[in-house]
C-alpha atoms as a PDB file:
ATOM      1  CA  UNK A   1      -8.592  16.115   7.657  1.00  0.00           C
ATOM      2  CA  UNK A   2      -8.434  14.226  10.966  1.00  0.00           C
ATOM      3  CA  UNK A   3     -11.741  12.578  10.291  1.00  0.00           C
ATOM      4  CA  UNK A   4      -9.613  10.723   7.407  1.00  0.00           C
ATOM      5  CA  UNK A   5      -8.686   6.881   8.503  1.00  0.00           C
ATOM      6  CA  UNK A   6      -4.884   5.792   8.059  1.00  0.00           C
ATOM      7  CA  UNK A   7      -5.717   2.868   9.344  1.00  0.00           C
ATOM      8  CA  UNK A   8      -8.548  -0.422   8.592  1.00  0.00           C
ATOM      9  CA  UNK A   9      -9.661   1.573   5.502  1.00  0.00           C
ATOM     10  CA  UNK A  10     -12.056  -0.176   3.058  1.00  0.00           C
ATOM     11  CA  UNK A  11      -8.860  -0.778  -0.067  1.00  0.00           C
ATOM     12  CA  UNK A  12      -6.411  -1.909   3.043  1.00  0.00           C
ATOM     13  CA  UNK A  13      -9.045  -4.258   4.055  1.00  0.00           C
ATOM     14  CA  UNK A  14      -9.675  -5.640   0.656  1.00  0.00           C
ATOM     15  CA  UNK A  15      -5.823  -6.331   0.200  1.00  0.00           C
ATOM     16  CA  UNK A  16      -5.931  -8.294   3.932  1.00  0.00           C
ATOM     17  CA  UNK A  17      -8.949 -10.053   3.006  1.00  0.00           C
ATOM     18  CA  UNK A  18      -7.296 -11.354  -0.376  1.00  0.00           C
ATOM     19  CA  UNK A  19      -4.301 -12.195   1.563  1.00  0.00           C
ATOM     20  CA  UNK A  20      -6.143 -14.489   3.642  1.00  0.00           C
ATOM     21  CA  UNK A  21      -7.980 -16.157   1.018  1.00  0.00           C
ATOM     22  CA  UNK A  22      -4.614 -16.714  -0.955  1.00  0.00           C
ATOM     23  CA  UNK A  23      -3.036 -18.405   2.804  1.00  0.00           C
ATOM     24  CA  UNK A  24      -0.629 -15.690   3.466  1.00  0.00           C
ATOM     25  CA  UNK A  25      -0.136 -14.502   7.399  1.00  0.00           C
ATOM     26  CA  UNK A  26       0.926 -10.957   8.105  1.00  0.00           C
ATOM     27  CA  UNK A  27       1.335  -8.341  10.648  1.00  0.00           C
ATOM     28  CA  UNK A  28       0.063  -4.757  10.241  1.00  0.00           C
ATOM     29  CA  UNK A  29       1.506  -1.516  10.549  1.00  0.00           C
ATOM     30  CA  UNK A  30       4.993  -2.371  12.222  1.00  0.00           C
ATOM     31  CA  UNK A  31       5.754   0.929  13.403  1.00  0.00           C
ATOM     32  CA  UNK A  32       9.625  -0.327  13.753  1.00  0.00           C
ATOM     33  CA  UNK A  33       9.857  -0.100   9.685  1.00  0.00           C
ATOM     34  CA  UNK A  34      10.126   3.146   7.688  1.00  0.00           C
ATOM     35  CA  UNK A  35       7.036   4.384   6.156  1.00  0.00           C
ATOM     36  CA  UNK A  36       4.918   1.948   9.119  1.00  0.00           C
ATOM     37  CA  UNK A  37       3.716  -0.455   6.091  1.00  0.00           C
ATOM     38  CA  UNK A  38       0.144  -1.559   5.862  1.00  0.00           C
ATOM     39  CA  UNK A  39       0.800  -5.104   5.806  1.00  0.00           C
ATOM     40  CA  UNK A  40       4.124  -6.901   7.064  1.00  0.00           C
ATOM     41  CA  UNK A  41       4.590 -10.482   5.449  1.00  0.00           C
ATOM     42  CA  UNK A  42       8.156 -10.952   7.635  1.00  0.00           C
ATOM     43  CA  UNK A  43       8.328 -14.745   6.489  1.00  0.00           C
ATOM     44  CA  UNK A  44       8.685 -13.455   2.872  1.00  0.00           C
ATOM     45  CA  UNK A  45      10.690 -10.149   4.285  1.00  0.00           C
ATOM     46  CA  UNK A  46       8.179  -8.435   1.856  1.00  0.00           C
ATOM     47  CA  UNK A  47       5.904  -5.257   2.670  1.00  0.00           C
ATOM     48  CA  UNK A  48       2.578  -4.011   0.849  1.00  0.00           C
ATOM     49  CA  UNK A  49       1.544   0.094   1.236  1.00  0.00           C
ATOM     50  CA  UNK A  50      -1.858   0.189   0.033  1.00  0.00           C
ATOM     51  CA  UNK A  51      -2.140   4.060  -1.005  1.00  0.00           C
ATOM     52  CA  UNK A  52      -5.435   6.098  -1.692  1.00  0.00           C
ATOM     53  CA  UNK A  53      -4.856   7.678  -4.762  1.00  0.00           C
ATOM     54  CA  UNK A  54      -6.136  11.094  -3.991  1.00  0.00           C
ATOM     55  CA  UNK A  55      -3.512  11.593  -0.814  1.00  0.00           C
ATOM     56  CA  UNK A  56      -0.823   9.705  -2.464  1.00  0.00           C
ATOM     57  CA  UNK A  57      -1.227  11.229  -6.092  1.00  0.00           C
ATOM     58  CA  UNK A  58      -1.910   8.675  -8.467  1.00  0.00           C
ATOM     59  CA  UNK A  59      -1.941   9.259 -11.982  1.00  0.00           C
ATOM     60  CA  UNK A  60      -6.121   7.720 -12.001  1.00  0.00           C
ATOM     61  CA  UNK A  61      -9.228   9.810 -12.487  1.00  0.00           C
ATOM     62  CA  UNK A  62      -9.107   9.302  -8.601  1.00  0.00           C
ATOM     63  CA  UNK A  63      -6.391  10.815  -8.025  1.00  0.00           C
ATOM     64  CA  UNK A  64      -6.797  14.249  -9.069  1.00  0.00           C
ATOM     65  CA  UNK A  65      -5.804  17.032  -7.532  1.00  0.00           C
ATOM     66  CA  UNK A  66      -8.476  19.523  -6.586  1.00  0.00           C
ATOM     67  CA  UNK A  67      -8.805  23.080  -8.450  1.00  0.00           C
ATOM     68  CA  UNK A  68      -9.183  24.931  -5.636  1.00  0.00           C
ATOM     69  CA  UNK A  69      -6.449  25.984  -3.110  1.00  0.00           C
ATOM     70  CA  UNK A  70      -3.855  24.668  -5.350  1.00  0.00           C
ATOM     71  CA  UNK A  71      -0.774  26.045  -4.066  1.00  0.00           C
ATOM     72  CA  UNK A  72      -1.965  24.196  -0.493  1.00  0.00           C
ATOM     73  CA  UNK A  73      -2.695  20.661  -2.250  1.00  0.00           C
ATOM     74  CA  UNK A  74       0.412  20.563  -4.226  1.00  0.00           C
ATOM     75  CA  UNK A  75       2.717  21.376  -1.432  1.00  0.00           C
ATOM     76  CA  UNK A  76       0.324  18.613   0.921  1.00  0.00           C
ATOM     77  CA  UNK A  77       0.277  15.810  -2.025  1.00  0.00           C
ATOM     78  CA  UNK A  78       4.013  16.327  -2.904  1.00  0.00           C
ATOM     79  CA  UNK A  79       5.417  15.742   0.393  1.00  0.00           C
ATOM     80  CA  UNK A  80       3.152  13.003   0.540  1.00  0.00           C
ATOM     81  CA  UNK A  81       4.823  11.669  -2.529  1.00  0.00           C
ATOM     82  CA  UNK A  82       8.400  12.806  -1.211  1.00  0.00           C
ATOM     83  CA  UNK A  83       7.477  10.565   1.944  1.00  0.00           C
ATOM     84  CA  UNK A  84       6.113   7.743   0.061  1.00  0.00           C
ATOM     85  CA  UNK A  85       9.600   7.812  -2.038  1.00  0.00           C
ATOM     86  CA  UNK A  86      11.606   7.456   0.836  1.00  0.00           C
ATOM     87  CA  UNK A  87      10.209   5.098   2.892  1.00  0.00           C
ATOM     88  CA  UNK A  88      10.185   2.871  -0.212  1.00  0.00           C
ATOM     89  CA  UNK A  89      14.055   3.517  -0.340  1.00  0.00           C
ATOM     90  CA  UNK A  90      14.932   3.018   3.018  1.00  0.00           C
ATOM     91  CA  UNK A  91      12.735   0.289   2.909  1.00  0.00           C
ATOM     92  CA  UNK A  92      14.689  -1.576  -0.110  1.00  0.00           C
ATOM     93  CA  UNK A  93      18.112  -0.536   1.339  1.00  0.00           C
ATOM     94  CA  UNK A  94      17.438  -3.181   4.390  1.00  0.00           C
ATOM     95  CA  UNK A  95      16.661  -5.540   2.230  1.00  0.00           C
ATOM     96  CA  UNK A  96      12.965  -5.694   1.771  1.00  0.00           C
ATOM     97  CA  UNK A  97      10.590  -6.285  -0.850  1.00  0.00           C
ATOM     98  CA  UNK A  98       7.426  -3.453  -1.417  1.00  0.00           C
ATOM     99  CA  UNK A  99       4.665  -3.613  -3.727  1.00  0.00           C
ATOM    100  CA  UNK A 100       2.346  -0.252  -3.845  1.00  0.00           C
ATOM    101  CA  UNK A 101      -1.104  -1.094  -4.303  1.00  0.00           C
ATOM    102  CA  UNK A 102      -3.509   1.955  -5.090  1.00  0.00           C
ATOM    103  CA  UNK A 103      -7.346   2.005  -4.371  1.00  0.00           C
ATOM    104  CA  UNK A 104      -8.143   2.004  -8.061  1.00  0.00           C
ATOM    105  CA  UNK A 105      -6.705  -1.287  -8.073  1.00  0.00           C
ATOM    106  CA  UNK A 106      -8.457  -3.113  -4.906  1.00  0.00           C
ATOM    107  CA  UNK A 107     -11.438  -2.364  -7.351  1.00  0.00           C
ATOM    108  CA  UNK A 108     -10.940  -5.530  -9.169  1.00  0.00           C
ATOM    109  CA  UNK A 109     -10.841  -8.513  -7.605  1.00  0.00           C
ATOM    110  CA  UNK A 110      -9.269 -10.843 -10.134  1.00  0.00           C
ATOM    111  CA  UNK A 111      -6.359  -8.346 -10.974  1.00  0.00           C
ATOM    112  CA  UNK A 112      -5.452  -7.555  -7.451  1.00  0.00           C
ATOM    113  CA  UNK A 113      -4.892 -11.503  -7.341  1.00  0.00           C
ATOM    114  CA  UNK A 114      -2.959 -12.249  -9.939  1.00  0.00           C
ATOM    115  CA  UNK A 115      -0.460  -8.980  -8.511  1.00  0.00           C
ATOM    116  CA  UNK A 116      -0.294 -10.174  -5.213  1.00  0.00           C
ATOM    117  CA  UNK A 117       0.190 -13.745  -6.521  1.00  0.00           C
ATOM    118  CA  UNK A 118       3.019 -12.337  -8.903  1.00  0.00           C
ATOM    119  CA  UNK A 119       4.909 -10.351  -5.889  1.00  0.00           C
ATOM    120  CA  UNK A 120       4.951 -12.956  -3.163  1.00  0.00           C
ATOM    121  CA  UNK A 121       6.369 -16.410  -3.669  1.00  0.00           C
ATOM    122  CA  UNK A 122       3.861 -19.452  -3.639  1.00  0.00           C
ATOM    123  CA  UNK A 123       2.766 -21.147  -0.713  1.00  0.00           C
ATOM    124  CA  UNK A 124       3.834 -24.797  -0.018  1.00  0.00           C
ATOM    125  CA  UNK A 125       1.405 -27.338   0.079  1.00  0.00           C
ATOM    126  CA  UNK A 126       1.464 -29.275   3.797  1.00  0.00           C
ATOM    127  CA  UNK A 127       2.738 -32.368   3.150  1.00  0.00           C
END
């Protein structure tokens, strides 16, 4: 399991590239928040996790939880969940905003859009 990336993974990637195209600056990974977010939009005090939804347990066909060594991935996924929980708390107790994003969903360009779009406020034309 240490060969698995946390970090610059291809779904994060798609969400940063999107970002950009849509004209929104961020930061990544602020280790000074809980849960270290993926992406760190400060100017909107707004934070995006972008979970794989095998290690994070999502209710997709991706996410499904092996048949083997059960006892092992249900005790690893749930605190995963647990952790996920509570950094979204702790999170929304200072004050910011979180969207989850899940791999299944970077799939689809056009969706992952429009939810992004919907989350964040639009951007001001210069004038």
């Amino acid at each position: 399991m240490s060969r698995v990336k946390n970090t610059d993974t291809k779904p994060e990637m798609v969400v940063r590239r999107q970002l950009r195209q849509l004209g929104y600056g961020y930061r990544l990974h602020l280790r000074s928040l809980p849960g270290s977010p993926d992406i760190v939009l400060t100017k909107y005090r707004s934070v995006i996790f972008v979970h794989g939804c095998f290690w994070h347990g999502h209710s997709c066909s991706r996410g499904k939880r092996p048949s083997t060594r059960t006892e092992f991935w249900d005790e690893k996924l749930n605190r995963n969940q647990a952790r996920d929980a509570a950094a979204v708390a702790a999170l929304q107790e200072q004050g910011w905003r979180v969207l989850v994003l899940w791999e299944c969903q970077t799939k689809n360009p056009e969706t992952l859009a429009t939810e992004i779009q919907s989350f964040l406020p639009p951007i001001a034309p210069n004038a």
